[in-house]
PDB file of N, CA and C in Angstrom:
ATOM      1  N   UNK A   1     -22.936  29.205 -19.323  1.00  0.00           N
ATOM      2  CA  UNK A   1     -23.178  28.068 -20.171  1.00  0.00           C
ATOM      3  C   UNK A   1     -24.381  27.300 -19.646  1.00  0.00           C
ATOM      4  N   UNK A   2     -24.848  26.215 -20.481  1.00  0.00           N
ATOM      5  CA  UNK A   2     -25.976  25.437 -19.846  1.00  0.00           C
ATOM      6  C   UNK A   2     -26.091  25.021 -18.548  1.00  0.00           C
ATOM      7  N   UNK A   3     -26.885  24.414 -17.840  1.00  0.00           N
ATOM      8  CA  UNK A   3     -27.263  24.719 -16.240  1.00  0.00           C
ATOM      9  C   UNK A   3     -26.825  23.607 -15.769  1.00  0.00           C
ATOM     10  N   UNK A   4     -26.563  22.328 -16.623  1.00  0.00           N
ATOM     11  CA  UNK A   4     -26.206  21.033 -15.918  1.00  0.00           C
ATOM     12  C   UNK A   4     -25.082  20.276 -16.776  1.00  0.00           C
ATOM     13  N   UNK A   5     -24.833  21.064 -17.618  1.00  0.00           N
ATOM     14  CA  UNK A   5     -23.472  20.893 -18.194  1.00  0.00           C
ATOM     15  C   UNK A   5     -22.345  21.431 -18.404  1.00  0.00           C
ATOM     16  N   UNK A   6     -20.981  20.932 -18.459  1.00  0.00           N
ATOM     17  CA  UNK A   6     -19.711  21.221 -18.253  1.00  0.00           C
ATOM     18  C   UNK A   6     -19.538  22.473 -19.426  1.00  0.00           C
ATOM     19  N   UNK A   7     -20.273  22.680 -20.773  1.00  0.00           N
ATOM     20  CA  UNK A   7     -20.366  23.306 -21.531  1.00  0.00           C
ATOM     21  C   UNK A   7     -21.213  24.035 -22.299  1.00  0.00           C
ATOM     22  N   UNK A   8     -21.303  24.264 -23.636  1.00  0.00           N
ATOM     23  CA  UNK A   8     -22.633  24.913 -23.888  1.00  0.00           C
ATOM     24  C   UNK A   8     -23.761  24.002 -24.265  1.00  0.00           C
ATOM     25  N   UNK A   9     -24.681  24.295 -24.308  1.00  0.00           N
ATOM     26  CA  UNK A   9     -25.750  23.077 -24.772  1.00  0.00           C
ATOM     27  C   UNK A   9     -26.522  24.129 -26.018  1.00  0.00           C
ATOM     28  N   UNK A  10     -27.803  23.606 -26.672  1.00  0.00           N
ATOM     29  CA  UNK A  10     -28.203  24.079 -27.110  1.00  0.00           C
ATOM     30  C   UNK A  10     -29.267  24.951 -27.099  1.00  0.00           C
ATOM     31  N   UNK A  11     -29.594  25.586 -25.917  1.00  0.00           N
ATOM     32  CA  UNK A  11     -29.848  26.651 -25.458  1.00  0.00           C
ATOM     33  C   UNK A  11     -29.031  27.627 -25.698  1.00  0.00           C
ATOM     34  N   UNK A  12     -27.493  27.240 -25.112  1.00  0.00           N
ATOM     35  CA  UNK A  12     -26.445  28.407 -25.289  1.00  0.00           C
ATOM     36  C   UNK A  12     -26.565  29.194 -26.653  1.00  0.00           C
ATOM     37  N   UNK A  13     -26.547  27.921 -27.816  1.00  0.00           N
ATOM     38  CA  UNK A  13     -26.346  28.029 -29.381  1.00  0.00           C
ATOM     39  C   UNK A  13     -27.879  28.724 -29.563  1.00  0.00           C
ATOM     40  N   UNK A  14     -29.108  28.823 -29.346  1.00  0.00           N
ATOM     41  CA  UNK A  14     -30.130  29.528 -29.722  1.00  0.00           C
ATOM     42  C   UNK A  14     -29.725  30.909 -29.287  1.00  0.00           C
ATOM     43  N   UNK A  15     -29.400  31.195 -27.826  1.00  0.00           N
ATOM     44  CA  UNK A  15     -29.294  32.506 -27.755  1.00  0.00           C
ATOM     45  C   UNK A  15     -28.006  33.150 -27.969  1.00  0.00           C
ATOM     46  N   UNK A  16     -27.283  33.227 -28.571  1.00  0.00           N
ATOM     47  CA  UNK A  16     -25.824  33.079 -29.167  1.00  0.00           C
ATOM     48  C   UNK A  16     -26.280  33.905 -30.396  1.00  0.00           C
ATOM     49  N   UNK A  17     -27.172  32.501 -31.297  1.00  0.00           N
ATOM     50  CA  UNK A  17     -28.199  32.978 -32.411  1.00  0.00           C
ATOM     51  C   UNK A  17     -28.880  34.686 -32.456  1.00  0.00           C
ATOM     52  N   UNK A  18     -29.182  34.314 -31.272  1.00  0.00           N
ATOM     53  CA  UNK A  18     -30.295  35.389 -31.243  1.00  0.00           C
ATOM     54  C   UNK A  18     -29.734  36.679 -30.934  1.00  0.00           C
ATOM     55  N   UNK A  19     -28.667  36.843 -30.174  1.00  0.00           N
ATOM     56  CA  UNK A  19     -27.722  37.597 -29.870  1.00  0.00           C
ATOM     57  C   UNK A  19     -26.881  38.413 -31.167  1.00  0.00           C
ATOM     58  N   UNK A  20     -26.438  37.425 -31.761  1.00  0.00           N
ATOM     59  CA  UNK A  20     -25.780  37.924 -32.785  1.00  0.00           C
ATOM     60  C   UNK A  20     -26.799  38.720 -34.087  1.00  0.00           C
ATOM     61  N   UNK A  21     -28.173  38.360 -34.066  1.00  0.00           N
ATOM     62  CA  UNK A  21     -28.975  38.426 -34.868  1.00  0.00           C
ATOM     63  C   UNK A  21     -29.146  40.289 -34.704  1.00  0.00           C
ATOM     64  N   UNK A  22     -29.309  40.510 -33.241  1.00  0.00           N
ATOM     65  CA  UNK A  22     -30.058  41.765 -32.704  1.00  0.00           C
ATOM     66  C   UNK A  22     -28.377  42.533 -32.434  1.00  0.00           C
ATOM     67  N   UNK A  23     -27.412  41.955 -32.492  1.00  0.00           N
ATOM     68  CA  UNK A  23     -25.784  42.977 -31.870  1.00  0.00           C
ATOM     69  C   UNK A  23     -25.760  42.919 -33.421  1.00  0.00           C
ATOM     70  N   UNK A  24     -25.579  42.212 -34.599  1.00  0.00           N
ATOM     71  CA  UNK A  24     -24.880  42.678 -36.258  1.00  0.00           C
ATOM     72  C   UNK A  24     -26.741  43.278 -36.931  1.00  0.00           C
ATOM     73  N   UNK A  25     -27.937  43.205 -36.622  1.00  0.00           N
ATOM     74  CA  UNK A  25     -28.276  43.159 -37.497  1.00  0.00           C
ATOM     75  C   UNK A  25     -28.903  42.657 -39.345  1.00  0.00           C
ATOM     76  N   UNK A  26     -28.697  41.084 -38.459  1.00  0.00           N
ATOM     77  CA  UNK A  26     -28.542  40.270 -39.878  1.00  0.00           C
ATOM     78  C   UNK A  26     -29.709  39.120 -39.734  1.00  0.00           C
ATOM     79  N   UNK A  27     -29.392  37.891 -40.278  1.00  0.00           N
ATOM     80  CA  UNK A  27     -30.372  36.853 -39.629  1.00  0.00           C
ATOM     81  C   UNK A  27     -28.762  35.604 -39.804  1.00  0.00           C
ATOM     82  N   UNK A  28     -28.804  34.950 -38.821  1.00  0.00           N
ATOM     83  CA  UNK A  28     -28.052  34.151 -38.482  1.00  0.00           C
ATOM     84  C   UNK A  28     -28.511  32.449 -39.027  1.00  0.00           C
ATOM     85  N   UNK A  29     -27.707  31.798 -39.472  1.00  0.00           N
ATOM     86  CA  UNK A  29     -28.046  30.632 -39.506  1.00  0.00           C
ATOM     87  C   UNK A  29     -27.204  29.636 -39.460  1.00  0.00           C
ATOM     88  N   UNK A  30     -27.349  28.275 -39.140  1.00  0.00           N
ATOM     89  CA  UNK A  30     -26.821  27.347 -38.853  1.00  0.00           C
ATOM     90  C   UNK A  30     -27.015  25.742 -39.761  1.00  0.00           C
ATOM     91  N   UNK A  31     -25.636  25.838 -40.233  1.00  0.00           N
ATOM     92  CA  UNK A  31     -26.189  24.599 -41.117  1.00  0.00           C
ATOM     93  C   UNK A  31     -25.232  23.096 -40.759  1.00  0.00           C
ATOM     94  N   UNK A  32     -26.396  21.983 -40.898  1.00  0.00           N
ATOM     95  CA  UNK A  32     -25.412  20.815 -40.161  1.00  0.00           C
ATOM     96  C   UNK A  32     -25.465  20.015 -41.632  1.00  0.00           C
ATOM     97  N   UNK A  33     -24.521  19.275 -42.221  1.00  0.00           N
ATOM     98  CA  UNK A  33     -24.387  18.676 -42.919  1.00  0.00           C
ATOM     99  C   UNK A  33     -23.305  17.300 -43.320  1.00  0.00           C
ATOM    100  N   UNK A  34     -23.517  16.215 -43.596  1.00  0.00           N
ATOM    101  CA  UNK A  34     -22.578  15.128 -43.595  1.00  0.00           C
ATOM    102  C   UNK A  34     -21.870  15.852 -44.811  1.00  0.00           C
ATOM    103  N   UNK A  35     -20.518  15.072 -44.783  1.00  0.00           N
ATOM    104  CA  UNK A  35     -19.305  15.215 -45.360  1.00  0.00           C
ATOM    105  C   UNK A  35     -18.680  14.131 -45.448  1.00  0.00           C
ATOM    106  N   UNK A  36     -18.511  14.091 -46.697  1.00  0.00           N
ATOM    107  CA  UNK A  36     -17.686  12.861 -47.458  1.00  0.00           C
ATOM    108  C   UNK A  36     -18.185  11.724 -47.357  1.00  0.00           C
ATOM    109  N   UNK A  37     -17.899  10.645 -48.071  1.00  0.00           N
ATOM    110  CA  UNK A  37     -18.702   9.584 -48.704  1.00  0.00           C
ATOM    111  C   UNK A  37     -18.752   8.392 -47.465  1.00  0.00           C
ATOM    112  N   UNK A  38     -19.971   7.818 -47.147  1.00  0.00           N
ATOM    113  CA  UNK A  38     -20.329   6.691 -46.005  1.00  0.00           C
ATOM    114  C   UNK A  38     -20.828   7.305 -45.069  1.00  0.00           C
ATOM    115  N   UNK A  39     -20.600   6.493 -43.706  1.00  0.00           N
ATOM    116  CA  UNK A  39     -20.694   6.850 -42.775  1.00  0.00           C
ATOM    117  C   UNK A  39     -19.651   7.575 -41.647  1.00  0.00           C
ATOM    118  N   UNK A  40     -18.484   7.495 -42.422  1.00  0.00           N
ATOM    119  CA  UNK A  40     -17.469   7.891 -41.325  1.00  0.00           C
ATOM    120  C   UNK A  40     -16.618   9.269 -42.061  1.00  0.00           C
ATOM    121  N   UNK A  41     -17.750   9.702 -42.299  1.00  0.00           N
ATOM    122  CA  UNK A  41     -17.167  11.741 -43.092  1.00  0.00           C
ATOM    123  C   UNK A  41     -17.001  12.477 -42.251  1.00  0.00           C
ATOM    124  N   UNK A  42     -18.063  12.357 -41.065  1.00  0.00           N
ATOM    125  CA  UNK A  42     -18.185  13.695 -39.822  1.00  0.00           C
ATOM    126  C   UNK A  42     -19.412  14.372 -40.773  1.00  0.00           C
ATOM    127  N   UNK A  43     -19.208  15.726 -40.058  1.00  0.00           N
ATOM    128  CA  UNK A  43     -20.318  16.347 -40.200  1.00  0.00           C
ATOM    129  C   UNK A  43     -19.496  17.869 -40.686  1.00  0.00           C
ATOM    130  N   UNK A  44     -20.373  18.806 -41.335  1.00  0.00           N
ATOM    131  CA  UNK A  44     -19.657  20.255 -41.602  1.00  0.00           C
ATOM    132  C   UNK A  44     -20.734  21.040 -40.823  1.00  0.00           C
ATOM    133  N   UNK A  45     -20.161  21.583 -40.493  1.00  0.00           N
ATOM    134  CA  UNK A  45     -21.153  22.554 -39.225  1.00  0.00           C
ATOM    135  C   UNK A  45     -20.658  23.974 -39.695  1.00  0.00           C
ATOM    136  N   UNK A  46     -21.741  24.598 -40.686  1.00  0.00           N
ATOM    137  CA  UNK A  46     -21.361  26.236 -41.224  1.00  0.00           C
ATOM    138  C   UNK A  46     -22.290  27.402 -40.459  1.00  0.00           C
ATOM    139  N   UNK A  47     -21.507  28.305 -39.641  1.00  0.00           N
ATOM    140  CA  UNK A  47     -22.457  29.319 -39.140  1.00  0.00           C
ATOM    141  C   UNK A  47     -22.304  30.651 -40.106  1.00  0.00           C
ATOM    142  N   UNK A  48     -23.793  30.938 -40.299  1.00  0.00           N
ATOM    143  CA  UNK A  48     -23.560  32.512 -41.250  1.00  0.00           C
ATOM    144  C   UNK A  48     -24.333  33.173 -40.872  1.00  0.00           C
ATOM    145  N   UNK A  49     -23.775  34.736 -41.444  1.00  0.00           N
ATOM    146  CA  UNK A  49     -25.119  35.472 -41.230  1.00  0.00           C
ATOM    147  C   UNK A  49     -25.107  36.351 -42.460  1.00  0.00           C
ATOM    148  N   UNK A  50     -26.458  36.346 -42.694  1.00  0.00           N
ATOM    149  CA  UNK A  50     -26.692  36.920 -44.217  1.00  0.00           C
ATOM    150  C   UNK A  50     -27.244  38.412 -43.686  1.00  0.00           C
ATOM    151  N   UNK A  51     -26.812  39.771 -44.678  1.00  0.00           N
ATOM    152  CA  UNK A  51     -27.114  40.670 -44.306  1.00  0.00           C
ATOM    153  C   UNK A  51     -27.963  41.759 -45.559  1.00  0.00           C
ATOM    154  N   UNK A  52     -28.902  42.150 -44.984  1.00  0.00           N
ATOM    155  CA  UNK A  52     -29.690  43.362 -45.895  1.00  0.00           C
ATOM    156  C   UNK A  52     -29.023  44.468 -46.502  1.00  0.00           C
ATOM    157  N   UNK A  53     -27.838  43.971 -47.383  1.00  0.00           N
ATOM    158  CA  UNK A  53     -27.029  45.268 -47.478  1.00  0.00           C
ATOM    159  C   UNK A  53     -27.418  46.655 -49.063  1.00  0.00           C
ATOM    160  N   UNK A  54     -27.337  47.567 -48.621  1.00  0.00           N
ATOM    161  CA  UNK A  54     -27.690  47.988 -49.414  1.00  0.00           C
ATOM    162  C   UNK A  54     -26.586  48.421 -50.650  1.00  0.00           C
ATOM    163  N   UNK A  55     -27.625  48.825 -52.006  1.00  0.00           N
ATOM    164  CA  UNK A  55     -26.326  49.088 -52.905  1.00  0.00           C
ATOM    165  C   UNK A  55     -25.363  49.692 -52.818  1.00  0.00           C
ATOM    166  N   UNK A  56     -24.198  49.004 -53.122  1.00  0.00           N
ATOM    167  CA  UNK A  56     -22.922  49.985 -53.173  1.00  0.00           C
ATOM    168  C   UNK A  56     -22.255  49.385 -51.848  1.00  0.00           C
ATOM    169  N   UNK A  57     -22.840  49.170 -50.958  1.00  0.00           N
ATOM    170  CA  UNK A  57     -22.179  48.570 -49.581  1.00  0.00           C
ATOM    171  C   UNK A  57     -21.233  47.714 -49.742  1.00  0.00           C
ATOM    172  N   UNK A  58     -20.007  48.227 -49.076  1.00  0.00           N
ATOM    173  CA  UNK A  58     -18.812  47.301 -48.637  1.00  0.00           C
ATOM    174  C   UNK A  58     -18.989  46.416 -47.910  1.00  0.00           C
ATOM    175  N   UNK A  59     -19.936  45.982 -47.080  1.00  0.00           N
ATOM    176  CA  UNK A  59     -20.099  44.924 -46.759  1.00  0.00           C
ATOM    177  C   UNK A  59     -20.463  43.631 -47.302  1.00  0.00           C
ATOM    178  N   UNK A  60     -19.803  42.724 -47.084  1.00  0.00           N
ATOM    179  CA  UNK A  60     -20.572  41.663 -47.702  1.00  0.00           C
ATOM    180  C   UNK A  60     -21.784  41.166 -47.370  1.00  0.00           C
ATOM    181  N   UNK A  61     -22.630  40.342 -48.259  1.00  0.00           N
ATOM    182  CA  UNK A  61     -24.195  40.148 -48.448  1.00  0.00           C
ATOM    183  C   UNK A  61     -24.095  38.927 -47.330  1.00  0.00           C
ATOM    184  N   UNK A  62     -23.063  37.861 -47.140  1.00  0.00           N
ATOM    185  CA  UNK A  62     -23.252  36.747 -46.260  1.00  0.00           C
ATOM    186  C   UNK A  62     -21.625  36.859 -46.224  1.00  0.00           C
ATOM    187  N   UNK A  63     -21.538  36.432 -44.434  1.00  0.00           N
ATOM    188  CA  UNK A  63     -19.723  35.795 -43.822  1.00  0.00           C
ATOM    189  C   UNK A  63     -20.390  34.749 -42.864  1.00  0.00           C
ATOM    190  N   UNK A  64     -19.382  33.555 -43.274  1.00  0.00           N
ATOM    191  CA  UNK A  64     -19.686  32.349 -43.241  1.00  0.00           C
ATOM    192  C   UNK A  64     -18.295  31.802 -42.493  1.00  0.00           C
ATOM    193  N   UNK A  65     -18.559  31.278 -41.340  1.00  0.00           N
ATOM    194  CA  UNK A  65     -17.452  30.285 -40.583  1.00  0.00           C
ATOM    195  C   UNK A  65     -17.865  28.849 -40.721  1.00  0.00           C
ATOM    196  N   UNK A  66     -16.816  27.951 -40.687  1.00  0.00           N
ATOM    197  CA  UNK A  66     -17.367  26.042 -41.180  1.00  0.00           C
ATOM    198  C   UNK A  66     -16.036  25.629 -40.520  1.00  0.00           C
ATOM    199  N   UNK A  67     -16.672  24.749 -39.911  1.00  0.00           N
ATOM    200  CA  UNK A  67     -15.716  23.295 -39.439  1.00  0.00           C
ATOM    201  C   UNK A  67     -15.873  22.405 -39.840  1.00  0.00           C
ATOM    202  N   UNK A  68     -15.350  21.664 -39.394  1.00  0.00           N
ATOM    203  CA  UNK A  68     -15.375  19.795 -39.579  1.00  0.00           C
ATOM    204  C   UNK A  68     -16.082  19.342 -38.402  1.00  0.00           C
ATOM    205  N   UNK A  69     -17.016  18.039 -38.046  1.00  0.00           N
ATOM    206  CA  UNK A  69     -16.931  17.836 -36.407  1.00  0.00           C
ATOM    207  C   UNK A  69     -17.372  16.282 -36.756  1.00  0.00           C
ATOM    208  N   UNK A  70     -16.602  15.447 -35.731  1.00  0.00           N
ATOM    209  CA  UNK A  70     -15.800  15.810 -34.635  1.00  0.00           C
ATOM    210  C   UNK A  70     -14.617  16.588 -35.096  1.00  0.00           C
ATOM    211  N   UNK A  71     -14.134  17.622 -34.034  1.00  0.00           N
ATOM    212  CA  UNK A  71     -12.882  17.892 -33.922  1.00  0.00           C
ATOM    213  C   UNK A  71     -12.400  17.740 -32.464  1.00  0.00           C
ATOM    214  N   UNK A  72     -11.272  18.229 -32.545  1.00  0.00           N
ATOM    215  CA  UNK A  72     -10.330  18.251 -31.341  1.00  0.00           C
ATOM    216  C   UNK A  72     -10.222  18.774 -30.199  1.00  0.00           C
ATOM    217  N   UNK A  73     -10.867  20.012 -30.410  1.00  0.00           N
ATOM    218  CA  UNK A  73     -11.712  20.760 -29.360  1.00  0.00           C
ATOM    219  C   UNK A  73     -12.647  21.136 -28.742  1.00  0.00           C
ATOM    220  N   UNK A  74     -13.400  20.777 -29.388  1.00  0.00           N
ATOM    221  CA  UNK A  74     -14.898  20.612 -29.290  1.00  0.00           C
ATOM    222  C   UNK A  74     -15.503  18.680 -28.267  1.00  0.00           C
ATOM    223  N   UNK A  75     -16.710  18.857 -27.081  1.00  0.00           N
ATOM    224  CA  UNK A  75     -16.413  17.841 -26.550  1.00  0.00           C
ATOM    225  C   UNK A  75     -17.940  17.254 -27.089  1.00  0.00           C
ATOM    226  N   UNK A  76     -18.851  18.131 -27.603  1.00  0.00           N
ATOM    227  CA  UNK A  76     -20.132  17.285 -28.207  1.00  0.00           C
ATOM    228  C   UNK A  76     -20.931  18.533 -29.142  1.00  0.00           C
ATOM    229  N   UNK A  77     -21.744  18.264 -29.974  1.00  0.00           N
ATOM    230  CA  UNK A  77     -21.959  18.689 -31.023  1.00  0.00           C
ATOM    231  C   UNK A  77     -22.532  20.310 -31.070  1.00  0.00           C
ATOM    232  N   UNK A  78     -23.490  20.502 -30.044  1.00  0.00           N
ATOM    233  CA  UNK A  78     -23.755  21.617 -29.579  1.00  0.00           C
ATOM    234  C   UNK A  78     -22.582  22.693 -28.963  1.00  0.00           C
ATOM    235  N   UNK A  79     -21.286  22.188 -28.169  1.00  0.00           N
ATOM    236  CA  UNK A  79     -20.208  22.882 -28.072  1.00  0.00           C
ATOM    237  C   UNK A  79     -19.657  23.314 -29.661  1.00  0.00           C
ATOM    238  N   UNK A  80     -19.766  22.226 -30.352  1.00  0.00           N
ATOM    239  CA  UNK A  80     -18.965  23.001 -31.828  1.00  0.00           C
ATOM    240  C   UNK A  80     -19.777  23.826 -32.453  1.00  0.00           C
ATOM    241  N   UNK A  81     -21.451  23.860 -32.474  1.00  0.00           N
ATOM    242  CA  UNK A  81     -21.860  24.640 -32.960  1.00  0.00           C
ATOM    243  C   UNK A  81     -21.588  26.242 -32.336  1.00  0.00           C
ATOM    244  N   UNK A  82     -21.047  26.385 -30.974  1.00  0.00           N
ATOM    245  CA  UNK A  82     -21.689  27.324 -30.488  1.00  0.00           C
ATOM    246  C   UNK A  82     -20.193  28.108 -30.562  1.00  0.00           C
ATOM    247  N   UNK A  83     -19.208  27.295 -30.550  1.00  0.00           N
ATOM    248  CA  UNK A  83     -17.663  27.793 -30.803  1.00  0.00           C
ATOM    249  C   UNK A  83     -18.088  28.244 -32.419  1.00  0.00           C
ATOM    250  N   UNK A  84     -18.551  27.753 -33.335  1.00  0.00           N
ATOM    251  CA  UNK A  84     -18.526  28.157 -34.832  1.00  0.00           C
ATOM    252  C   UNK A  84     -19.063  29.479 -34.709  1.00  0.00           C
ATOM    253  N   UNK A  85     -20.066  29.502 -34.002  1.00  0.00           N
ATOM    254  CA  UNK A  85     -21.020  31.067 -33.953  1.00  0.00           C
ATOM    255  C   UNK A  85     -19.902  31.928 -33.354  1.00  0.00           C
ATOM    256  N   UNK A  86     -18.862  32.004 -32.191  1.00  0.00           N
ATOM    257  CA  UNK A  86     -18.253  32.310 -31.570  1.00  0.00           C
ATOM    258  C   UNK A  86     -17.166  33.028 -32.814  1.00  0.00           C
ATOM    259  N   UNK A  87     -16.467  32.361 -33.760  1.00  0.00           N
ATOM    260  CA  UNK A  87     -15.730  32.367 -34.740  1.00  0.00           C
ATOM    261  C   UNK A  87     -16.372  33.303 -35.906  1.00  0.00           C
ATOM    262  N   UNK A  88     -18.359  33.420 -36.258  1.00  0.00           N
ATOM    263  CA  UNK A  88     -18.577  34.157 -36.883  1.00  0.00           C
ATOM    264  C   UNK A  88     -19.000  35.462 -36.509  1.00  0.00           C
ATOM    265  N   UNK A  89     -19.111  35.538 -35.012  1.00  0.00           N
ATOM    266  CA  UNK A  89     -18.739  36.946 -34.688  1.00  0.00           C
ATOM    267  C   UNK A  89     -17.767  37.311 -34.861  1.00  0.00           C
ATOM    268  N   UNK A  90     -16.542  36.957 -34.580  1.00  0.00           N
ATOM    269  CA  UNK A  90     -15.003  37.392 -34.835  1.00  0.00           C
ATOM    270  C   UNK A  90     -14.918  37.739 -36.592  1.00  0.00           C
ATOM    271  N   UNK A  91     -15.612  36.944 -37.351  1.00  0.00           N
ATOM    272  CA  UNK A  91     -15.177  37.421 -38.732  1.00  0.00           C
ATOM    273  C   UNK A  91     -16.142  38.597 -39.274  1.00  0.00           C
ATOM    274  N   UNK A  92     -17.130  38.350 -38.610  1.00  0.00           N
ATOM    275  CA  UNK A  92     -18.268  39.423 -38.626  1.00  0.00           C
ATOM    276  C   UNK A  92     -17.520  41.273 -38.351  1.00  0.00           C
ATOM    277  N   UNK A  93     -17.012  40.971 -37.130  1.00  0.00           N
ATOM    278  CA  UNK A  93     -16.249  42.255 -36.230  1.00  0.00           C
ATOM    279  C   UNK A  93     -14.760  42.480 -37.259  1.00  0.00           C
ATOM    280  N   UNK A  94     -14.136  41.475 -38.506  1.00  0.00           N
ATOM    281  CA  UNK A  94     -12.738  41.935 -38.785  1.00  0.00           C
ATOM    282  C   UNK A  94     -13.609  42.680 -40.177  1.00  0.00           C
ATOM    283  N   UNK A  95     -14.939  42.216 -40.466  1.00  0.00           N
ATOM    284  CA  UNK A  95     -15.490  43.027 -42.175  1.00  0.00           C
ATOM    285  C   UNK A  95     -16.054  44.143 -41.772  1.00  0.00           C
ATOM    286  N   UNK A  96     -16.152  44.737 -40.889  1.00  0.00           N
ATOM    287  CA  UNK A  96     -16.535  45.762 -39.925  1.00  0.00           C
ATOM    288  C   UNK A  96     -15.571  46.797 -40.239  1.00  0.00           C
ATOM    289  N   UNK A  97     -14.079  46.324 -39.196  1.00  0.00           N
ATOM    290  CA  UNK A  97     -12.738  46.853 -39.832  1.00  0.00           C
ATOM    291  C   UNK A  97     -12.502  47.007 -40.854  1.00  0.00           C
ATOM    292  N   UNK A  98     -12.864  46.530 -42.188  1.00  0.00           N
ATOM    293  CA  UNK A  98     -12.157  46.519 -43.347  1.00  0.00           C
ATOM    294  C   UNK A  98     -12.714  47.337 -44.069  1.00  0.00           C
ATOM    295  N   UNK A  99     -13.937  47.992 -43.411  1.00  0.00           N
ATOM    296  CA  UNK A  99     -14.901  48.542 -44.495  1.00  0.00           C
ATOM    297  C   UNK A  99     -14.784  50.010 -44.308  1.00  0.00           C
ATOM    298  N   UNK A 100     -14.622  50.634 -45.014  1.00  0.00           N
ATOM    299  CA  UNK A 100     -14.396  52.120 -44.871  1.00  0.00           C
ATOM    300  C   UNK A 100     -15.827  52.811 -44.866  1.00  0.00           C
ATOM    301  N   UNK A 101     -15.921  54.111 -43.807  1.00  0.00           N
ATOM    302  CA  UNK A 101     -16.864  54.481 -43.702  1.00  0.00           C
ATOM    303  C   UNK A 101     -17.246  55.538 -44.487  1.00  0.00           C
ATOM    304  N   UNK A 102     -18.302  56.666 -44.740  1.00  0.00           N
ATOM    305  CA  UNK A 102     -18.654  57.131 -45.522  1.00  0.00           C
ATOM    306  C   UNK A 102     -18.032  58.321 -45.219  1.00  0.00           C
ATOM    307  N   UNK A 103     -17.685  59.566 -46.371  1.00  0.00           N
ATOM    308  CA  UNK A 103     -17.325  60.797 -45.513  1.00  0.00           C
ATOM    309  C   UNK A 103     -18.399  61.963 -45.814  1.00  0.00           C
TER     310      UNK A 103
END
């Protein structure tokens, strides 16, 4: 994790990024956005990765993980981003499983 903190920083979350970009093949992205009306919505923090799929492919074109933040587990904003990326590898690796291969 980052070099002077208890957790990840945003270094961690770039190469996380970049990681996942070059291990699935896709382009990864990260979106921060307020939620719900004022000032006291939080934020939605969606990690995806959109993929070059070709016709006919069982894969899907984009898999998308989203939180809320603050949350409960998470201790500052760069930790939740980098747990969300964490979560869209995992859903990344179950459409993997689901997809039948060619014979």
């Amino acid at each position: 994790m980052g070099k002077f903190t208890a957790g990840p920083d945003w270094i961690d979350v770039e190469m996380t990024m970049r990681a996942l970009d070059a291990l699935h093949g896709g382009k990864t992205r990260l979106i921060v956005s307020p939620e719900g009306i004022g000032s006291s919505g939080g934020l939605r923090v969606l990690a995806e990765m959109e993929f070059a799929v070709l016709p006919g492919s069982d894969l899907p074109k984009v898999i998308s993980a989203g939180k809320r933040w603050p949350c409960g587990s998470c201790r500052d904003l760069p930790a939740h981003c980098w747990n969300g990326l964490i979560q869209l590898d995992y859903l990344i690796s179950q459409a993997y499983e689901q997809t039948e291969l060619p014979m």
